[in-house]
N, C-alpha and C. Protein backbone atom coordinates (compact mmCIF):
# COMPACT_ATOMS: atom_id res chain seq x y z
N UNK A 1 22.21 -23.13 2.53
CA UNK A 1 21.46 -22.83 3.73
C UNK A 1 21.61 -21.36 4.11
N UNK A 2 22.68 -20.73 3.87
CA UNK A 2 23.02 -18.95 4.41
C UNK A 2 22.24 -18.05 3.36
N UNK A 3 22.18 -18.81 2.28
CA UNK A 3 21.15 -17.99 1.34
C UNK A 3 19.56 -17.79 1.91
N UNK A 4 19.06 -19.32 2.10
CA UNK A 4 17.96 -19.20 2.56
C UNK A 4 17.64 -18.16 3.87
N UNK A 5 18.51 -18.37 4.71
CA UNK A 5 18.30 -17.59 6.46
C UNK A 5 18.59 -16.28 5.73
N UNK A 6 19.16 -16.04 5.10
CA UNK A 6 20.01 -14.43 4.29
C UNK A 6 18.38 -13.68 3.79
N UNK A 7 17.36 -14.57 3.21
CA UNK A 7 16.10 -14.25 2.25
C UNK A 7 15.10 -14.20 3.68
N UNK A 8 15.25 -15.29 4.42
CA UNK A 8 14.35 -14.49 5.66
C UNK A 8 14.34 -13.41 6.57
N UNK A 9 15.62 -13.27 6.30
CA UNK A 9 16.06 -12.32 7.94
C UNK A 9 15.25 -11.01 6.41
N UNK A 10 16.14 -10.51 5.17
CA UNK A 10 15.14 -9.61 4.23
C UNK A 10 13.82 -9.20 4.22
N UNK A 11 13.10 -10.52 4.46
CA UNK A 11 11.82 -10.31 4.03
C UNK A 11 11.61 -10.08 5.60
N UNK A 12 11.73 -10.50 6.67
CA UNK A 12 11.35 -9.79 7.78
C UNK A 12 12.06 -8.28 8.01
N UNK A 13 12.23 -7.74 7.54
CA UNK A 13 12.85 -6.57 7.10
C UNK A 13 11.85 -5.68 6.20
N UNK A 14 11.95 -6.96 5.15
CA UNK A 14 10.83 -5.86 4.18
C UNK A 14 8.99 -6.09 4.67
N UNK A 15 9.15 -6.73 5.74
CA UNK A 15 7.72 -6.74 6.47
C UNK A 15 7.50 -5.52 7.44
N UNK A 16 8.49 -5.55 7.84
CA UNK A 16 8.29 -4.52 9.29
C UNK A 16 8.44 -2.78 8.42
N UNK A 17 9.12 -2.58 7.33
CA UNK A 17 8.70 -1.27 6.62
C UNK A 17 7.77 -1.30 5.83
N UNK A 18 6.97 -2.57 5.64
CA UNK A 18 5.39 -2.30 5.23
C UNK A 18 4.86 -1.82 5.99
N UNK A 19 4.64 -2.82 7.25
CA UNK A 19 4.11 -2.65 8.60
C UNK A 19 3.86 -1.35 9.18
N UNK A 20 5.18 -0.81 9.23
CA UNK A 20 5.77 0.90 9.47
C UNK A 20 5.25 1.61 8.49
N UNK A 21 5.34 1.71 7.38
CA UNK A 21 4.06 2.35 6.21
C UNK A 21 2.49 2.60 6.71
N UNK A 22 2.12 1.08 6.95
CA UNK A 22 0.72 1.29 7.31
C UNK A 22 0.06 1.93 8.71
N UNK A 23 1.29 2.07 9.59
CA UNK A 23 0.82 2.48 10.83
C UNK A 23 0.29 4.38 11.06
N UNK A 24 0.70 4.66 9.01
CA UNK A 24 0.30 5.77 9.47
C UNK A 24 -1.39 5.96 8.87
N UNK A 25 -2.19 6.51 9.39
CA UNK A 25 -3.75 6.53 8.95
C UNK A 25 -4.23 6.63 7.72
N UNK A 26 -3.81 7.63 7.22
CA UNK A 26 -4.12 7.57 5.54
C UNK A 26 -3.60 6.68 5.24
N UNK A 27 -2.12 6.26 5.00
CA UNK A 27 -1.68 4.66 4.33
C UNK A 27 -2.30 3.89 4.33
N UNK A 28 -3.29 3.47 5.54
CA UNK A 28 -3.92 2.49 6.13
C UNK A 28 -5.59 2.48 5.44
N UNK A 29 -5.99 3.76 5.52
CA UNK A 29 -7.01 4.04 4.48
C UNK A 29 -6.86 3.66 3.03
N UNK A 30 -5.89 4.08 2.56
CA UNK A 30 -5.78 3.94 1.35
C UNK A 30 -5.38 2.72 0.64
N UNK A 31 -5.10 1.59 1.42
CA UNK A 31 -4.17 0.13 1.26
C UNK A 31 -5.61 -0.25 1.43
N UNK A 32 -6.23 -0.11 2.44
CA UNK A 32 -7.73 -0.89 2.49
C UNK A 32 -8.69 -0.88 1.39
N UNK A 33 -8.84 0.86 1.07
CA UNK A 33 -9.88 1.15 0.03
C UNK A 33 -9.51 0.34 -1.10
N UNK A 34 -8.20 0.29 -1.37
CA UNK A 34 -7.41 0.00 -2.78
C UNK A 34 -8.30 -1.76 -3.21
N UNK A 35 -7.19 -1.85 -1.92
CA UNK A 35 -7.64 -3.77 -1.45
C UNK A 35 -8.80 -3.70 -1.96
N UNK A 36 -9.85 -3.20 -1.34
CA UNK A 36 -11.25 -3.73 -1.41
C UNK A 36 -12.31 -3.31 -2.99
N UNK A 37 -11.38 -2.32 -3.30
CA UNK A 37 -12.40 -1.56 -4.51
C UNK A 37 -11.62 -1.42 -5.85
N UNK A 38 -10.19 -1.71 -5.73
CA UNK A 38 -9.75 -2.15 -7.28
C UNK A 38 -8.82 -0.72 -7.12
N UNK A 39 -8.47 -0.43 -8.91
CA UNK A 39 -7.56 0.64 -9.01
C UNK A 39 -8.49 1.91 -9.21
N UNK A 40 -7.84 2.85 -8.35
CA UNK A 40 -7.82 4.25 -8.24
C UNK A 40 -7.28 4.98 -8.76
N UNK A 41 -7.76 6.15 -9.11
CA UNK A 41 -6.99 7.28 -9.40
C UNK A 41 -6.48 8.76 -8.16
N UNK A 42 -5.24 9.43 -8.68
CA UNK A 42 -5.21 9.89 -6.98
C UNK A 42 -5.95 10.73 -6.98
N UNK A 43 -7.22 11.43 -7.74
CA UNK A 43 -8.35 12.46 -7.53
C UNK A 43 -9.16 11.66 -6.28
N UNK A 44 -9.67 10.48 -6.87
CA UNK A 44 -10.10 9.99 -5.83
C UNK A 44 -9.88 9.36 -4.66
N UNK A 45 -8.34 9.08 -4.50
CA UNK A 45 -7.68 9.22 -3.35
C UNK A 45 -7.44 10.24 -2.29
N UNK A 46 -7.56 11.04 -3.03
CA UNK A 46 -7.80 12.39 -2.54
C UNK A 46 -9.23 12.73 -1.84
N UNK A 47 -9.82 12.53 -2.35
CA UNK A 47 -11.19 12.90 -1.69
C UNK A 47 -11.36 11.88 -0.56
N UNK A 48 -11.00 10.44 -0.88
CA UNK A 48 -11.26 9.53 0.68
C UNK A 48 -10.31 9.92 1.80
N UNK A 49 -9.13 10.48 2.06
CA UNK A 49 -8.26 10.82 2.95
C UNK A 49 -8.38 12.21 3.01
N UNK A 50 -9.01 13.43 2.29
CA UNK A 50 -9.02 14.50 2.69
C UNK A 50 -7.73 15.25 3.31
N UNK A 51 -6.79 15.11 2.54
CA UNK A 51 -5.98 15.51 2.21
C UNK A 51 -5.44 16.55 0.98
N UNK A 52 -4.19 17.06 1.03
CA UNK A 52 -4.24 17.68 -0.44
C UNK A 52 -3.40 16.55 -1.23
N UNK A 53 -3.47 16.94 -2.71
CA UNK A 53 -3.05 15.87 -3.13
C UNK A 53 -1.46 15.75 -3.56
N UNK A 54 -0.58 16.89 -3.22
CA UNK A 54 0.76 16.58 -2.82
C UNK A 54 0.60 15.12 -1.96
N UNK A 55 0.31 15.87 -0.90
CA UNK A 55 0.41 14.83 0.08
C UNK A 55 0.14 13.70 -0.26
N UNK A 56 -1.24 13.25 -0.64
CA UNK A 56 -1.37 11.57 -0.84
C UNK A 56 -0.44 11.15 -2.09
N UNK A 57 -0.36 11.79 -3.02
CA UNK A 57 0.92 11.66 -3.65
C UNK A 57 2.02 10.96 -2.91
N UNK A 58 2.38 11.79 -2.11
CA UNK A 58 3.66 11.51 -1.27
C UNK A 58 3.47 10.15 -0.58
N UNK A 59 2.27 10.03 -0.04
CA UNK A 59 2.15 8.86 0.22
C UNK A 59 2.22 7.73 -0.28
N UNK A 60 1.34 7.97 -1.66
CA UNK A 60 1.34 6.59 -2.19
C UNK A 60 2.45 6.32 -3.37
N UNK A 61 3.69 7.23 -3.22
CA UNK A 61 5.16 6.95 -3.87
C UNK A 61 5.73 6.36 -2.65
N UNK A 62 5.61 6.59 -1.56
CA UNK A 62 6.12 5.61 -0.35
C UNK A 62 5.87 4.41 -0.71
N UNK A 63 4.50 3.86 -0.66
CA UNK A 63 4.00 2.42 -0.70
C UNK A 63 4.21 2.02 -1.89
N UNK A 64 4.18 2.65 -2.81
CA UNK A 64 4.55 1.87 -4.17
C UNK A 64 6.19 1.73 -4.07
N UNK A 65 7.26 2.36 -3.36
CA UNK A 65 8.52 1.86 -3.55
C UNK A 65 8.79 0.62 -2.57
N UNK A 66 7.88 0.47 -1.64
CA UNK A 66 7.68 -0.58 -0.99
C UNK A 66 7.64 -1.64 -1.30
N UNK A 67 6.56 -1.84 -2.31
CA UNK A 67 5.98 -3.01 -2.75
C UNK A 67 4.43 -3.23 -2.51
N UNK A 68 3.68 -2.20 -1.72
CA UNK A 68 2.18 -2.35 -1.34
C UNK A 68 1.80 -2.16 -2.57
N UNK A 69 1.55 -1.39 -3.45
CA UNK A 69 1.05 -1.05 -4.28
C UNK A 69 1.73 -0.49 -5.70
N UNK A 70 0.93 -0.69 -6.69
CA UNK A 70 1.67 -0.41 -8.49
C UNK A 70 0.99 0.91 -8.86
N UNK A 71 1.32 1.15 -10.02
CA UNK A 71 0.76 2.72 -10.53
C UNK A 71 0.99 2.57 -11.85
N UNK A 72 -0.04 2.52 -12.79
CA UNK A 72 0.08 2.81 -13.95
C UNK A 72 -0.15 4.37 -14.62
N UNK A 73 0.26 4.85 -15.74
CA UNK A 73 -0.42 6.23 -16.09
C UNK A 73 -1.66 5.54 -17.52
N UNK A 74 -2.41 6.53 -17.06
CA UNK A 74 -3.93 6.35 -18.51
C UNK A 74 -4.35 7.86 -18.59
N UNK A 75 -3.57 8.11 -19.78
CA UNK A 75 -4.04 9.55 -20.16
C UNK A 75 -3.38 10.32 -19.08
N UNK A 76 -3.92 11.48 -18.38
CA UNK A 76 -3.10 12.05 -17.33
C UNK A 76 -2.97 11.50 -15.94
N UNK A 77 -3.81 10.83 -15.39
CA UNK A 77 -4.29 10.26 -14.73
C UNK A 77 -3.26 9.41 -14.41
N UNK A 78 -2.73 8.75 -13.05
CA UNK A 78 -2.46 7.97 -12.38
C UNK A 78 -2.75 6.97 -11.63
N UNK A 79 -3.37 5.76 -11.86
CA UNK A 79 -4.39 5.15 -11.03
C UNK A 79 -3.37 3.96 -10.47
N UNK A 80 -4.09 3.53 -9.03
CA UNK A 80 -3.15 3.11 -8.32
C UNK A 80 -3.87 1.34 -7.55
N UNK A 81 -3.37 0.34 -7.25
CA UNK A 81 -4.33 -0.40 -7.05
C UNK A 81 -2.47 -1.52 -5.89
N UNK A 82 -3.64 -2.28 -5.22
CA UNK A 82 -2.51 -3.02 -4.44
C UNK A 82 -1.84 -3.78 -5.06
N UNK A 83 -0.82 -4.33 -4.61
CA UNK A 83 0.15 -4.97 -5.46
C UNK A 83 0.67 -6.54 -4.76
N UNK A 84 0.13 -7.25 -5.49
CA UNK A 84 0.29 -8.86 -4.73
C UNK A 84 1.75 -9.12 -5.15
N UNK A 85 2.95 -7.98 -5.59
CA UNK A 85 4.17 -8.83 -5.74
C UNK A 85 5.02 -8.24 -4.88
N UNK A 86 5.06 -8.14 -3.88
CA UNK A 86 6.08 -7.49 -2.76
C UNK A 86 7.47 -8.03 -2.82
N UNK A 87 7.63 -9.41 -3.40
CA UNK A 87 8.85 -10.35 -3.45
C UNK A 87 9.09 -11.27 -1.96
N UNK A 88 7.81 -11.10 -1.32
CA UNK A 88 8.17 -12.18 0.13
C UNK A 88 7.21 -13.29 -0.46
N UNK A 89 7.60 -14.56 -0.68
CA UNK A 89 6.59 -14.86 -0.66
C UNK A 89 4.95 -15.20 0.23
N UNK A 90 6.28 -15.31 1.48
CA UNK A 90 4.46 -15.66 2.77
C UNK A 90 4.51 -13.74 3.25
N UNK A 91 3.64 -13.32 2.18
CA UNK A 91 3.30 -12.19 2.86
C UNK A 91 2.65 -12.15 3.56
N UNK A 92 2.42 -11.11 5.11
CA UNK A 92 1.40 -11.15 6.13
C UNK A 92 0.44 -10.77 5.64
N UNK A 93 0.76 -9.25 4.71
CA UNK A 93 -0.46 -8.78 4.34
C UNK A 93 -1.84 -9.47 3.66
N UNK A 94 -1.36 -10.70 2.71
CA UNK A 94 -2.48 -11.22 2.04
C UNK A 94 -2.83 -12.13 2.99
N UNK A 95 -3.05 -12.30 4.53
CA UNK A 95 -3.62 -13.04 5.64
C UNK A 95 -4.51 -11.90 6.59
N UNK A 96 -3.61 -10.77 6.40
CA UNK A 96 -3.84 -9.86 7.39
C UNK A 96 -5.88 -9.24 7.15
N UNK A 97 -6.60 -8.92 7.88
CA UNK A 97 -8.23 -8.71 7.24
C UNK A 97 -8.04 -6.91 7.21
N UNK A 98 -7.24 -6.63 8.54
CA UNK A 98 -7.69 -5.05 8.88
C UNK A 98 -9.21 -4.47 8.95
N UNK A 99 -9.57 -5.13 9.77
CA UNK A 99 -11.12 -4.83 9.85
C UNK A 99 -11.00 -3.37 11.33
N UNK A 100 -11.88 -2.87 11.01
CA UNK A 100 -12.09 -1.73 12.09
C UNK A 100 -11.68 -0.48 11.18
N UNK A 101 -10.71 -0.19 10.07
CA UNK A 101 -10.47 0.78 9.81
C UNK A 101 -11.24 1.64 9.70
N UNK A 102 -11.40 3.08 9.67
CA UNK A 102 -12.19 4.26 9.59
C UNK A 102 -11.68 4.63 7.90
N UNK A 103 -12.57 4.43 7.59
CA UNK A 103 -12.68 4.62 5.85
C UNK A 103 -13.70 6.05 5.42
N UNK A 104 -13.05 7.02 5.40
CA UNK A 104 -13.56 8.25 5.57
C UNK A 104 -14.02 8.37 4.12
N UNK A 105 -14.18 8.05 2.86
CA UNK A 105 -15.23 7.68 1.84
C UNK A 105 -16.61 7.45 2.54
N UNK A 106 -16.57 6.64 3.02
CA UNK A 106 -18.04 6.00 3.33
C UNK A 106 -18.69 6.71 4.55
C-alpha cells in the first residue's frame, strides 16, 4: 500500500511541473501545435513562436526532460512531436482539450 500512495503523491508531482511548463506561452503553443499536427522540426517551431531558435530550443529540452514531448534526429534536423509516455498513467494532459490557445502559425 506505501508503494502505491509513494507513485501518487510522484505523479502529482510530475503533473504540476508539466502543468508549470505549460503555463509559459510558447510551451503552450508548441505542445498544442505538436498535439494537433504531428512531428516537427525546430525550423518550424521556430517560425510558429517567433522566437530565436536558441530559445525554442531551450524550450523544447525543458519539455522533453519532462516527459511532454520526444525528439528524434533525421539527417541534421531535429524533429519533435508529443509524447504519450510521461510514466503517469491517468495523465491530465490526454483529457485536457486546451482550446482558446493563440497559435501564432495560423
Amino acid at each position: 500500500m506505501k508503494n502505491h500512495e509513494q507513485n501518487k503523491k510522484t505523479n502529482k508531482i510530475k503533473c504540476t511541473g508539466c502543468f508549470k511548463s505549460l503555463g509559459i506561452d510558447a510551451r503552450i503553443q508548441i505542445y498544442v501545435y505538436l498535439r494537433d499536427n504531428g512531428e516537427k522540426t525546430v525550423s518550424e517551431l521556430v517560425k510558429l513562436v517567433g522566437l530565436t531558435q536558441p530559445t525554442v530550443s531551450y524550450h523544447l529540452k525543458e519539455m522533453r526532460e519532462l516527459g511532454l514531448l520526444e525528439s528524434r534526429r533525421s539527417g541534421k534536423e531535429v524533429l519533435y512531436k508529443v509524447s504519450h509516455e510521461c510514466g503517469n498513467t491517468d495523465c491530465v494532459l490526454d483529457a485536457v482539450k486546451f482550446t482558446g490557445v493563440r497559435n501564432a502559425g495560423h
